[in-house]
Structure formats: structure tokens, C-alpha cells
C-alpha atoms as a PDB file:
ATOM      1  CA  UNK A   1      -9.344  32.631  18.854  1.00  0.00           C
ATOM      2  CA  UNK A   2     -12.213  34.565  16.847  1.00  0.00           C
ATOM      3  CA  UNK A   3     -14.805  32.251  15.940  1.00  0.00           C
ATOM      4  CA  UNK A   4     -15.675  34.702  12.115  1.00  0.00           C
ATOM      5  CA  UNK A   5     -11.868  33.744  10.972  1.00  0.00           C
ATOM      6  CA  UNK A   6     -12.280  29.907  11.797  1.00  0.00           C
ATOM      7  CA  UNK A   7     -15.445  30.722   9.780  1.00  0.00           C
ATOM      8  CA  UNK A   8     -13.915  32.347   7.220  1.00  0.00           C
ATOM      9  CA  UNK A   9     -11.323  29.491   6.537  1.00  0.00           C
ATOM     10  CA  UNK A  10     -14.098  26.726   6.447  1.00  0.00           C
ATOM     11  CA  UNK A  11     -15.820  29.367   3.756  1.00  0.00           C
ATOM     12  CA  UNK A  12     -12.726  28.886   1.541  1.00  0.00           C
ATOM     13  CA  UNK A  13     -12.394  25.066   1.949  1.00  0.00           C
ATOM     14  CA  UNK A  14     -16.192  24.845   1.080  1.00  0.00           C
ATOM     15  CA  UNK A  15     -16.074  26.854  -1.992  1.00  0.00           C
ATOM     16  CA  UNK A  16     -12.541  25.415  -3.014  1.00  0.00           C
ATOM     17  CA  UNK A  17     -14.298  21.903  -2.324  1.00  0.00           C
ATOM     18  CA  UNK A  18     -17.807  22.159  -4.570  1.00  0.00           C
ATOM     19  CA  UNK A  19     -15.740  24.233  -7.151  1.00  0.00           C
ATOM     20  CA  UNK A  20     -12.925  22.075  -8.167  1.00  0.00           C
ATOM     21  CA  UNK A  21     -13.165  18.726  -9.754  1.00  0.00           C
ATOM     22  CA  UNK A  22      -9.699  17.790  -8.411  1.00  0.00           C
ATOM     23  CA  UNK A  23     -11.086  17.749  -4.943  1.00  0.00           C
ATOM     24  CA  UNK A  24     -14.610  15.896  -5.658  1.00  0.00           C
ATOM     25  CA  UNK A  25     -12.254  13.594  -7.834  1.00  0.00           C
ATOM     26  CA  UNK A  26      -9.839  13.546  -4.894  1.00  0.00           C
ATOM     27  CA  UNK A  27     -11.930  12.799  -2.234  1.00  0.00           C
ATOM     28  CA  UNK A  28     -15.643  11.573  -3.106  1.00  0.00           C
ATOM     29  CA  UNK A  29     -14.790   9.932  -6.678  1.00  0.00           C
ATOM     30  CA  UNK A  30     -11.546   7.673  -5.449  1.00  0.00           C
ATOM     31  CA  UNK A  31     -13.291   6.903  -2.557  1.00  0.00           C
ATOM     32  CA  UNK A  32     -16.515   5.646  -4.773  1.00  0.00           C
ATOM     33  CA  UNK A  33     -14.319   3.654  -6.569  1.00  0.00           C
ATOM     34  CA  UNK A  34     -12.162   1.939  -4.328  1.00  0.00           C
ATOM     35  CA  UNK A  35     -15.795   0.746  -2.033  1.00  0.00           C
ATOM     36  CA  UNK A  36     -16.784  -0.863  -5.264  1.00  0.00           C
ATOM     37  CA  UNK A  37     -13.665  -2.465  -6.204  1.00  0.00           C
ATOM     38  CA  UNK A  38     -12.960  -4.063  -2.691  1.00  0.00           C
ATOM     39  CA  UNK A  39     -16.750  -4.608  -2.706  1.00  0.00           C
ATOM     40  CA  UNK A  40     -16.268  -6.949  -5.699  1.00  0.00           C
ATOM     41  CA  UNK A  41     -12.968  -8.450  -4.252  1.00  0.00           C
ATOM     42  CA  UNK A  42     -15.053  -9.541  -0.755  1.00  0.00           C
ATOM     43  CA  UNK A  43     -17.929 -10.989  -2.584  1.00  0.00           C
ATOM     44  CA  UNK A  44     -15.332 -13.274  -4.489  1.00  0.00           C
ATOM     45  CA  UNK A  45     -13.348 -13.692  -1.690  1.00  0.00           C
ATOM     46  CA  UNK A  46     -16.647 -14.868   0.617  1.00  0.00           C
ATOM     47  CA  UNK A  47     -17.417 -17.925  -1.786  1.00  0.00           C
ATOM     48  CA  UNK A  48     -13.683 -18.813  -1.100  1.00  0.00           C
ATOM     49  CA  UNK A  49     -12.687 -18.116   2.666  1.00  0.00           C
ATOM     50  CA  UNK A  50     -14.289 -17.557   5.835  1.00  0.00           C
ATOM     51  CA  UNK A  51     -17.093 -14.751   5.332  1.00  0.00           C
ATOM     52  CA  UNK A  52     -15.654 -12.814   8.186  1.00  0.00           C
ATOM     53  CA  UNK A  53     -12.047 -12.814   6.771  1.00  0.00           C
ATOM     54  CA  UNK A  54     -13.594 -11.343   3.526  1.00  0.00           C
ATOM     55  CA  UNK A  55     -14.922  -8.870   5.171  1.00  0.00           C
ATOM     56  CA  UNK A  56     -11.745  -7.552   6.985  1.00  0.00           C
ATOM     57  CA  UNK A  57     -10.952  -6.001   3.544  1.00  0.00           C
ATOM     58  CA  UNK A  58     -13.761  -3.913   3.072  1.00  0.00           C
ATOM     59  CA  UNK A  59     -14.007  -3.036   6.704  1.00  0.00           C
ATOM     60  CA  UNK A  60      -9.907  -1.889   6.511  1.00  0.00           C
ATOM     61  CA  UNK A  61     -10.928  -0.106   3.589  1.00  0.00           C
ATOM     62  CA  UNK A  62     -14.104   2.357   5.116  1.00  0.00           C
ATOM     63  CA  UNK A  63     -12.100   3.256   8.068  1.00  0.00           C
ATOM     64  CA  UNK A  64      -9.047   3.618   6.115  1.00  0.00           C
ATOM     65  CA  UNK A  65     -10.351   6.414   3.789  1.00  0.00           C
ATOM     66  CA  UNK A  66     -10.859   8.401   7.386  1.00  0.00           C
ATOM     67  CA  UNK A  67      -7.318   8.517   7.406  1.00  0.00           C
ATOM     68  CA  UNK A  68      -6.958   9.281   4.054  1.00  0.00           C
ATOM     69  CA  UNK A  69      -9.893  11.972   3.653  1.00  0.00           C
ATOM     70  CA  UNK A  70      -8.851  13.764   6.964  1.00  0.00           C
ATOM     71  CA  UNK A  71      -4.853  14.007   6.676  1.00  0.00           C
ATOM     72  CA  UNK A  72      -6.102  15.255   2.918  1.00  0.00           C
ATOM     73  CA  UNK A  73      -8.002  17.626   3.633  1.00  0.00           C
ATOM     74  CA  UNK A  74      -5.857  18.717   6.310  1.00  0.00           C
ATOM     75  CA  UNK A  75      -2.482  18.776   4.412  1.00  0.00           C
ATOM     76  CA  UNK A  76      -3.585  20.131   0.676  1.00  0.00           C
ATOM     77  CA  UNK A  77      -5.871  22.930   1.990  1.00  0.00           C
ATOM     78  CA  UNK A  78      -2.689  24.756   2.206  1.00  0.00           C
ATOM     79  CA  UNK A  79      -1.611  24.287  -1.297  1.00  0.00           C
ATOM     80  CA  UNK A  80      -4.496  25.810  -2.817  1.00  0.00           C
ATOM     81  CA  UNK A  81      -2.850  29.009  -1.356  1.00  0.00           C
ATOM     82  CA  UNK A  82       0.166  28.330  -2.180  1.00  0.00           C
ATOM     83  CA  UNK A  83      -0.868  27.416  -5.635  1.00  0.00           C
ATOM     84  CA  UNK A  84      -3.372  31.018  -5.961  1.00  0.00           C
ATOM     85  CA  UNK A  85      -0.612  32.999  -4.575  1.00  0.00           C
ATOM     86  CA  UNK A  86      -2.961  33.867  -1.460  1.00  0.00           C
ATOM     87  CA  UNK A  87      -0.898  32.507   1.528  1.00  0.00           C
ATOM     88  CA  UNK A  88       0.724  35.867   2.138  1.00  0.00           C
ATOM     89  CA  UNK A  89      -2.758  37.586   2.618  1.00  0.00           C
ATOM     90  CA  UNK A  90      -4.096  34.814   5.076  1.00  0.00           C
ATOM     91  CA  UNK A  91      -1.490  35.484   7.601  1.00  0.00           C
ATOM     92  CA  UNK A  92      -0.483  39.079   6.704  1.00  0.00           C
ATOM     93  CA  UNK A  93      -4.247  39.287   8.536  1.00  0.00           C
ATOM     94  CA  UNK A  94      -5.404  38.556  12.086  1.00  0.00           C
ATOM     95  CA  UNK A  95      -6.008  34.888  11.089  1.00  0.00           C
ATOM     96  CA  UNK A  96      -3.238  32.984  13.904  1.00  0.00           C
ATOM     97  CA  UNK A  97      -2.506  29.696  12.983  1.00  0.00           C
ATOM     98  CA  UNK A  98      -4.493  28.575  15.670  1.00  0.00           C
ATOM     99  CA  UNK A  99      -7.231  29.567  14.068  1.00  0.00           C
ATOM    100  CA  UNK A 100      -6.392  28.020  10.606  1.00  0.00           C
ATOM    101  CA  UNK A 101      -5.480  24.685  12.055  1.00  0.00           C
ATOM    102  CA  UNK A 102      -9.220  24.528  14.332  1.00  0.00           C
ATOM    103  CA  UNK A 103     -10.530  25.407  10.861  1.00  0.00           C
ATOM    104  CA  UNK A 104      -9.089  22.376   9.035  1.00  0.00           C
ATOM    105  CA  UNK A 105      -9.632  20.184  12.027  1.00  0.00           C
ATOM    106  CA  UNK A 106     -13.461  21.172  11.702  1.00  0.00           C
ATOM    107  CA  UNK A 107     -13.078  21.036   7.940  1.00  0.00           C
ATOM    108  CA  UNK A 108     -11.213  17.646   7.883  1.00  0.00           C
ATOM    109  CA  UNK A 109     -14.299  16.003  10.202  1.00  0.00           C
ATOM    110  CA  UNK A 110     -16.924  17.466   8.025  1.00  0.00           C
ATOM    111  CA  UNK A 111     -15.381  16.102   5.192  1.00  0.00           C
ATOM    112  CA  UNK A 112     -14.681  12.636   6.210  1.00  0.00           C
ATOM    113  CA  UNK A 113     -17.916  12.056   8.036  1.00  0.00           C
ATOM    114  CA  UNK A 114     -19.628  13.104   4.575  1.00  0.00           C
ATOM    115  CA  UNK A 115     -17.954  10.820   2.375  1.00  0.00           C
ATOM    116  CA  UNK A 116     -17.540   8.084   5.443  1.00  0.00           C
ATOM    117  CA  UNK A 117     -21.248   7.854   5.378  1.00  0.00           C
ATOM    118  CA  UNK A 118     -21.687   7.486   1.418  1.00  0.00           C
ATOM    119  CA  UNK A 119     -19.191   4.956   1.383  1.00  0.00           C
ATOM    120  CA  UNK A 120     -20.964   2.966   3.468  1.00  0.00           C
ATOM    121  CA  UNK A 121     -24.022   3.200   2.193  1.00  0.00           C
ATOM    122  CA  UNK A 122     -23.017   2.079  -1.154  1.00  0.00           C
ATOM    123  CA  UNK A 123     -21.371  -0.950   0.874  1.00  0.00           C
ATOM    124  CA  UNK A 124     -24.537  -1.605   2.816  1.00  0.00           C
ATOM    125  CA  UNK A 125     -26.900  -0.991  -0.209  1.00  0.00           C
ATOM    126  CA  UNK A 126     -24.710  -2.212  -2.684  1.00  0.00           C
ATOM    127  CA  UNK A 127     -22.860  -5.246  -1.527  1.00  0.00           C
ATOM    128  CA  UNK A 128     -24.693  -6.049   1.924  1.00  0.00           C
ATOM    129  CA  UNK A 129     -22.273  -5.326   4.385  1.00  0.00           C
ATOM    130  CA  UNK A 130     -23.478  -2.964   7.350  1.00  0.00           C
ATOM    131  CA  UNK A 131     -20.490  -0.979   9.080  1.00  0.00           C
ATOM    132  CA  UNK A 132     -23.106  -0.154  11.938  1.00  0.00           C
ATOM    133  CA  UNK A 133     -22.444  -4.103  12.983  1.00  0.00           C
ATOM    134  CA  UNK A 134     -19.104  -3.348  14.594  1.00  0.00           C
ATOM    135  CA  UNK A 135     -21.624  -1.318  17.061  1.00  0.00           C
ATOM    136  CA  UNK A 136     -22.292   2.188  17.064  1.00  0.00           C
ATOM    137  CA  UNK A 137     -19.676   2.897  20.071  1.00  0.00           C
ATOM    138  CA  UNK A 138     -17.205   1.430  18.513  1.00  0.00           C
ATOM    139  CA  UNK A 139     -17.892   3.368  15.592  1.00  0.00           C
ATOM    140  CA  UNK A 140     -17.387   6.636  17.082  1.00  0.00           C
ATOM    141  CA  UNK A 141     -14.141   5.700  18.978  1.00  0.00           C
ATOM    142  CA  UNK A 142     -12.846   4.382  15.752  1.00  0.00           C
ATOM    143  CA  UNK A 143     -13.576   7.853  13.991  1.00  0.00           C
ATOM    144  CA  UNK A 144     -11.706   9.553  16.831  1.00  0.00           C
ATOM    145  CA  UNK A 145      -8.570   7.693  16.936  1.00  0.00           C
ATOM    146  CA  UNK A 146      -8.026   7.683  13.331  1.00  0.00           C
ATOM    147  CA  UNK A 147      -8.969  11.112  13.004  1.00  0.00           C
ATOM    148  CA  UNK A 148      -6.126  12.011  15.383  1.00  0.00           C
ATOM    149  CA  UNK A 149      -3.690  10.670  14.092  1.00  0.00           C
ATOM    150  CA  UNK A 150      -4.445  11.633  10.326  1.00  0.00           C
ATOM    151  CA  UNK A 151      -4.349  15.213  11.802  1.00  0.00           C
ATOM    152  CA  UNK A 152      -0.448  13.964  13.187  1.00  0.00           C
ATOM    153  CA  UNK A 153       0.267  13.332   9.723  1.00  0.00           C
ATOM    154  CA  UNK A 154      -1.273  15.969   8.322  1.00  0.00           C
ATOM    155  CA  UNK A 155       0.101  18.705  10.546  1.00  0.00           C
ATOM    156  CA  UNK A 156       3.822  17.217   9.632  1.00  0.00           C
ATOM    157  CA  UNK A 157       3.486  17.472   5.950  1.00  0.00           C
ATOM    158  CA  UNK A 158       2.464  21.006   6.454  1.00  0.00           C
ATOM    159  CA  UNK A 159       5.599  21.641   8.728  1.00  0.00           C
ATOM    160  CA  UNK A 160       7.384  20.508   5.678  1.00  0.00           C
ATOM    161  CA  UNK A 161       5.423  22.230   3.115  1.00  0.00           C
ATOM    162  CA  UNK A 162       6.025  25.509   5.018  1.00  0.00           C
ATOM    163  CA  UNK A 163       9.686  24.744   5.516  1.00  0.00           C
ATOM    164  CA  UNK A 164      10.802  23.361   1.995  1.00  0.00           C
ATOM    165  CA  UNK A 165       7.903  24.491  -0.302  1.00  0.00           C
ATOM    166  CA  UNK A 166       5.712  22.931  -3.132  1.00  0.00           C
ATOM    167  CA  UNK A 167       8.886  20.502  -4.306  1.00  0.00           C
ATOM    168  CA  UNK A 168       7.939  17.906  -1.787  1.00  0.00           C
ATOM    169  CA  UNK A 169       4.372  18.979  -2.056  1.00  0.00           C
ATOM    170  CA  UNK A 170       3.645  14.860  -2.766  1.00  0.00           C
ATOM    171  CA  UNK A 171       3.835  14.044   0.498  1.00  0.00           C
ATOM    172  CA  UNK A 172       0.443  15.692   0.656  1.00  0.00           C
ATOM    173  CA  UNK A 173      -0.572  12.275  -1.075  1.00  0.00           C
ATOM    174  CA  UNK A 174       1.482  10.298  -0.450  1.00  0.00           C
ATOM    175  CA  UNK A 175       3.001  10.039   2.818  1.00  0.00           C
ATOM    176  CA  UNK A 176      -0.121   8.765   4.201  1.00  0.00           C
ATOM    177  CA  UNK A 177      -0.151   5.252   2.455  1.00  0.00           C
ATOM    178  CA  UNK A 178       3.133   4.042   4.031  1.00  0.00           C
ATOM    179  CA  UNK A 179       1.400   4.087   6.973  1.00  0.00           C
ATOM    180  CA  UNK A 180      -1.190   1.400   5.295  1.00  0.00           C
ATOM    181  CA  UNK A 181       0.495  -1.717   5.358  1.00  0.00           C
ATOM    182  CA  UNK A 182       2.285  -0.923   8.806  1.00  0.00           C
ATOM    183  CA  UNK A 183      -0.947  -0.158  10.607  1.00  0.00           C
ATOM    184  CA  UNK A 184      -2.136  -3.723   9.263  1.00  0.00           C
ATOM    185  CA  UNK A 185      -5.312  -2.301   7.712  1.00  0.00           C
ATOM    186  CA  UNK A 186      -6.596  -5.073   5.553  1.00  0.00           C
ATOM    187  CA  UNK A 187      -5.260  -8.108   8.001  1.00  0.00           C
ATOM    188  CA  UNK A 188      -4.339  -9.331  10.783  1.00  0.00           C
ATOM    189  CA  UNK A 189      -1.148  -8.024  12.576  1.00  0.00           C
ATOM    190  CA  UNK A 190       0.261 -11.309  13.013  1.00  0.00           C
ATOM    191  CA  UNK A 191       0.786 -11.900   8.926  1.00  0.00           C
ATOM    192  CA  UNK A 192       3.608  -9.279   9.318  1.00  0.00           C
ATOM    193  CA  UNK A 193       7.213  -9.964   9.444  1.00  0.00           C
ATOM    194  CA  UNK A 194       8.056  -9.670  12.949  1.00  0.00           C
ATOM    195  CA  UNK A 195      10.191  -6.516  12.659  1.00  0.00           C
ATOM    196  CA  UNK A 196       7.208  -4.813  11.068  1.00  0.00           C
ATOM    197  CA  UNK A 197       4.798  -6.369  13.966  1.00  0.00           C
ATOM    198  CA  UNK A 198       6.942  -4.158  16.501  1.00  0.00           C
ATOM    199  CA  UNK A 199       6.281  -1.059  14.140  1.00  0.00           C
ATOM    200  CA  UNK A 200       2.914  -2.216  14.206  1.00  0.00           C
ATOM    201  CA  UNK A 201       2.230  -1.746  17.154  1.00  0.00           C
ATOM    202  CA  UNK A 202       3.591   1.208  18.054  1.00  0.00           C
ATOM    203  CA  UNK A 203       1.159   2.964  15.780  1.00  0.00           C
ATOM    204  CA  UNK A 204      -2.436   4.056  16.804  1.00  0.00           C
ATOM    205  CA  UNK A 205      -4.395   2.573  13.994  1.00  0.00           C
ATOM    206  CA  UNK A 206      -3.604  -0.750  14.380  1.00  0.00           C
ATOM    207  CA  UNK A 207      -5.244  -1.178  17.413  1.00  0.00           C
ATOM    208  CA  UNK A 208      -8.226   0.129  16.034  1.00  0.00           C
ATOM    209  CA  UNK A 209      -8.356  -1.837  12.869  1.00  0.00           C
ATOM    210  CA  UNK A 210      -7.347  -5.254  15.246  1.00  0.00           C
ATOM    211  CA  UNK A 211     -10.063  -3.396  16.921  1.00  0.00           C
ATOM    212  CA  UNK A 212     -12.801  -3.275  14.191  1.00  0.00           C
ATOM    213  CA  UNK A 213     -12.002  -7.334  12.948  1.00  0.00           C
ATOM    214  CA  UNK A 214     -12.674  -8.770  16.326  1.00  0.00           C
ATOM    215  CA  UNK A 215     -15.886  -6.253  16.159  1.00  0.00           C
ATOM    216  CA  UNK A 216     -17.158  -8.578  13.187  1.00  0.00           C
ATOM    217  CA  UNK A 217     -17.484 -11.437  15.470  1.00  0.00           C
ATOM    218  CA  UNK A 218     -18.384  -9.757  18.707  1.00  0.00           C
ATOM    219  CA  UNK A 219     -19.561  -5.566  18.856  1.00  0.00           C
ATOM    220  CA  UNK A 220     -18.269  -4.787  21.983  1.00  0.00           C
ATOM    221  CA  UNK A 221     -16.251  -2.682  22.928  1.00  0.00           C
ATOM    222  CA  UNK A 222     -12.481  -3.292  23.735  1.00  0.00           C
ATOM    223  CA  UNK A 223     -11.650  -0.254  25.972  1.00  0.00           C
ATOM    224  CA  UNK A 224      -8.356  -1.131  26.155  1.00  0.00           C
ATOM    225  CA  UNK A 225      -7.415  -1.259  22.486  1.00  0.00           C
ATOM    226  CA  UNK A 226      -9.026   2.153  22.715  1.00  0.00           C
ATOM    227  CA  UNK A 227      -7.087   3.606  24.965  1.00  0.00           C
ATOM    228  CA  UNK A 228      -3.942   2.319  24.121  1.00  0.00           C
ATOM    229  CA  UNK A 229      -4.464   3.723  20.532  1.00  0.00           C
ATOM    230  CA  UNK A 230      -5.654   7.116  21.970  1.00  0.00           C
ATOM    231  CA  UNK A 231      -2.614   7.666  24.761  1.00  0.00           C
ATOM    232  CA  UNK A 232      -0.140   6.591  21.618  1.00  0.00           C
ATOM    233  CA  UNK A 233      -2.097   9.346  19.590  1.00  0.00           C
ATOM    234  CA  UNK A 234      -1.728  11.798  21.977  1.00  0.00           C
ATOM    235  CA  UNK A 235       2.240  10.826  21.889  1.00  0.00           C
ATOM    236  CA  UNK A 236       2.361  11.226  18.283  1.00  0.00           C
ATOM    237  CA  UNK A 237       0.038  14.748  18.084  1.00  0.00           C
ATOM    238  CA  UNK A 238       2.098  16.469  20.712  1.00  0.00           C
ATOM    239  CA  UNK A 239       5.231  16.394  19.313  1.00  0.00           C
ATOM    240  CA  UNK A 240       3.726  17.038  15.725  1.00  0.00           C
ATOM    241  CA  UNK A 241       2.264  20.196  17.326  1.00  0.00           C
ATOM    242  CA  UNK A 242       5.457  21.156  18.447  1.00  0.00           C
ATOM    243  CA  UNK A 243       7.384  20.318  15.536  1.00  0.00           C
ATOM    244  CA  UNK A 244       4.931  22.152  13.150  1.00  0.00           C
ATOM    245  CA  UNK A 245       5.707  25.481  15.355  1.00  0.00           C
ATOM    246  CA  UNK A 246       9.258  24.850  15.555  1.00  0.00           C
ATOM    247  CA  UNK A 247       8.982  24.641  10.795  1.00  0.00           C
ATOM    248  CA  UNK A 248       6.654  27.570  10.666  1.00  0.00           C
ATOM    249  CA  UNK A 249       9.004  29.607  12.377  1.00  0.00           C
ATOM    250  CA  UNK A 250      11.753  28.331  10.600  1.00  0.00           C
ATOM    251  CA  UNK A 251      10.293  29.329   7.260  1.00  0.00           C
ATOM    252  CA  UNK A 252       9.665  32.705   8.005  1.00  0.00           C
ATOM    253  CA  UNK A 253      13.209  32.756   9.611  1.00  0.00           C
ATOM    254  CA  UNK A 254      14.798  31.889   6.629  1.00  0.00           C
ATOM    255  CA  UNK A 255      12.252  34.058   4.063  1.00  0.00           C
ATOM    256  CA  UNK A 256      11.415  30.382   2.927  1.00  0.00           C
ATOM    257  CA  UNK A 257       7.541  31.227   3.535  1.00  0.00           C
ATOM    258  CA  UNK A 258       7.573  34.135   1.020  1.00  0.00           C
ATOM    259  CA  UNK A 259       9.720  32.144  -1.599  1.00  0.00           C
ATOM    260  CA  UNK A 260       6.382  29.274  -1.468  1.00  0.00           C
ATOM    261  CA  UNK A 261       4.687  31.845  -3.464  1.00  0.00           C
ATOM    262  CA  UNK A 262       7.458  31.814  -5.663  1.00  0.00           C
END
């Protein structure tokens, strides 16, 4: 890999990022927006319950928008050149796709961290609640598991976007929330149906969001929720690797990648 093409990407996503209003809407605006909202919600909620079990919403929600911000950024970068005609020219040139999915691996972390850490200010600033009391370890860990497996969702809408083109180019934005209520981000696992408690489980965020709640009441770490949710990622980003090679091939098999230009 040639560190001036990874460079080049992450030049793209930075000027597609500051230029267009869809993206700042997209990713710095909604996430604004929904901090202040479920800011609201705990404050009304902690004059009625438990203080801690207020705060599991607006703790769900910061880490949540990791997920969200990462598997976006990793998943519409590639419709902007769909969308300007200029996926041809990326990979008529050197670039390998190894190169273009380290960029929006770098470019997804960048982007997350940024608006991670505004979010939370406004939360800390703004409605008193600290992130930084679920312990700085924890913190990190969290980041790292979620960011994995946003980039396992993230790297299957693109096999699909490569294989089938812009008509099922929603899944860009969508695909990631049915993931929300399974992973139990806002409550406790056990408030699910049993059925869904199996699913639950068998999904890397939950442990980290069961995780982050018991963090509220004691910062330490739980190494073992941490490592079960990072082996299960590693299960889940394998396969997506695999399966992403498998499309891309496919697409250019079947002339599918010059028809997304189309």
C-alpha cells in the first residue's frame, strides 16, 4: 500500500465533508440534535426514575452515533463517486481497494472522534452529564469495539452497493438502525423478548452498551465483556472482508460496476 493514495482518498472525503451541507447536516447537525433532544428526555426522566436509569439513554445515545458516524462515513463515501461519475477514474488508477478501504477506516475514526467529542461536550456543558465517568479505559475500548463493527456494516453495504448499484443505495442509512434496538442501546438486555435476547447477544455492541450502564455505577473495567464483544467482532469483520471481495469481483464480472455510473 502507498501511503500518497490513502492520502489522496482522505483529501477527497475532507473536501467532500467541509463542502457539502448534506454531510455537516448528515453527520454534525443530526447528531447536535438528537444530544439535545435525549438531553431534555433524561432531565425529565431523572425527576421521575432512578438518576442512573435516566442516564442509560443519553449514554446509549453518545456511543451510538459512533456506530452511526463511522458505518456513514464508511458506506456513503462511495456514493459521492458514484453520484459525480468519478468511480471509474479511482480504480482505473493505482488506488487498490486496500488502499481505499485504510482510507475510510482512517476517515471514519477522524470523523467520529470529532463529532464524538462535541457531542459530549454539549452533554457535559449543557445538561451535566460527563461521559469521561464511565472511565477513560473504558472509553477507548468502547470506541474500538463499536468502531469495528460499524466498519462490518459498512463494508457490507458497499459489497451491495458495488454489486446492485445506487437502487438500494438506502441501506447506506438505513441498515444501520436495525441493529439499534437488537444491540439493546438505550436499556437493559433483559427488557427484550427472549428470542430477541439470543440475537442480542450474539452481537458485539451489546456487550459494550451492558458494558457502559454498569460503568455508571462502577468505572471499571469489565475485560470480559470486552473481549467477548471484540472476538464476536472479529467473527463478524472477517467474513464481511471476504464477502466484500467475493461482490467487488462480482460487479466487475458482470459489467455491473460500470453500469453504477449509469
Amino acid at each position: 500500500m502507498k501511503i500518497h493514495r490513502i492520502k489522496g482518498i482522505l483529501l477527497q472525503e475532507y473536501f467532500i465533508t467541509v463542502r457539502s451541507l448534506e454531510v455537516i447536516m448528515d453527520l454534525l447537525f443530526f447528531s447536535v440534535m438528537t444530544v439535545i433532544v435525549f438531553g431534555f428526555m433524561t432531565i425529565f426522566l431523572s425527576g421521575a426514575v432512578n438518576s442512573n436509569v435516566a442516564l442509560y439513554l443519553l449514554t446509549g445515545m453518545l456511543l451510538w452515533e459512533i456506530v452511526r458516524i463511522t458505518q456513514y462515513s464508511s458506506s456513503v463515501s462511495i456514493l459521492w463517486n458514484v453520484w459525480s461519475k468519478n468511480l471509474s477514474n479511482m480504480f482505473i488508477s493505482p488506488l487498490s481497494v486496500k488502499e481505499y478501504m485504510t482510507a475510510q477506516v482512517i476517515g471514519g475514526i477522524v470523523k467520529s472522534l470529532l463529532v464524538f467529542t462535541i457531542i459530549s461536550l454539549i452533554a457535559k456543558f449543557v445538561f451535566g452529564f460527563d461521559i469521561t465517568r464511565l472511565g477513560i479505559v473504558n472509553l477507548f475500548l468502547f470506541f474500538i469495539n463499536l468502531s469495528i463493527f460499524a466498519w462490518s456494516i459498512g463494508i457490507v453495504v458497499l459489497a451491495f452497493i458495488f454489486r446492485f448499484g445506487t437502487r438500494i443505495q438506502a441501506l447506506a442509512w438505513g441498515l444501520v438502525f436495525l441493529f439499534q434496538p437488537l444491540t439493546a442501546a438505550f436499556f437493559p438486555v433483559k427488557i427484550l423478548p427472549g428470542f430477541l435476547q439470543t440475537i442480542a447477544y450474539l452481537l458485539p455492541p451489546t456487550y459494550v452498551f451492558e458494558a457502559a450502564r454498569n460503568s455508571l455505577i462502577n468505572p471499571s473495567t469489565n475485560w470480559n465483556m470486552f473481549f467477548i464483544s471484540f472476538l464476536l467482532n472479529i467473527v463478524y469483520l472477517i467474513p464481511s472482508i471476504y464477502f466484500f471481495s467475493a461482490m467487488f469481483k462480482k460487479s466487475k464480472d458482470t459489467g455491473q460496476f460500470a453500469r453504477n455510473e449509469g
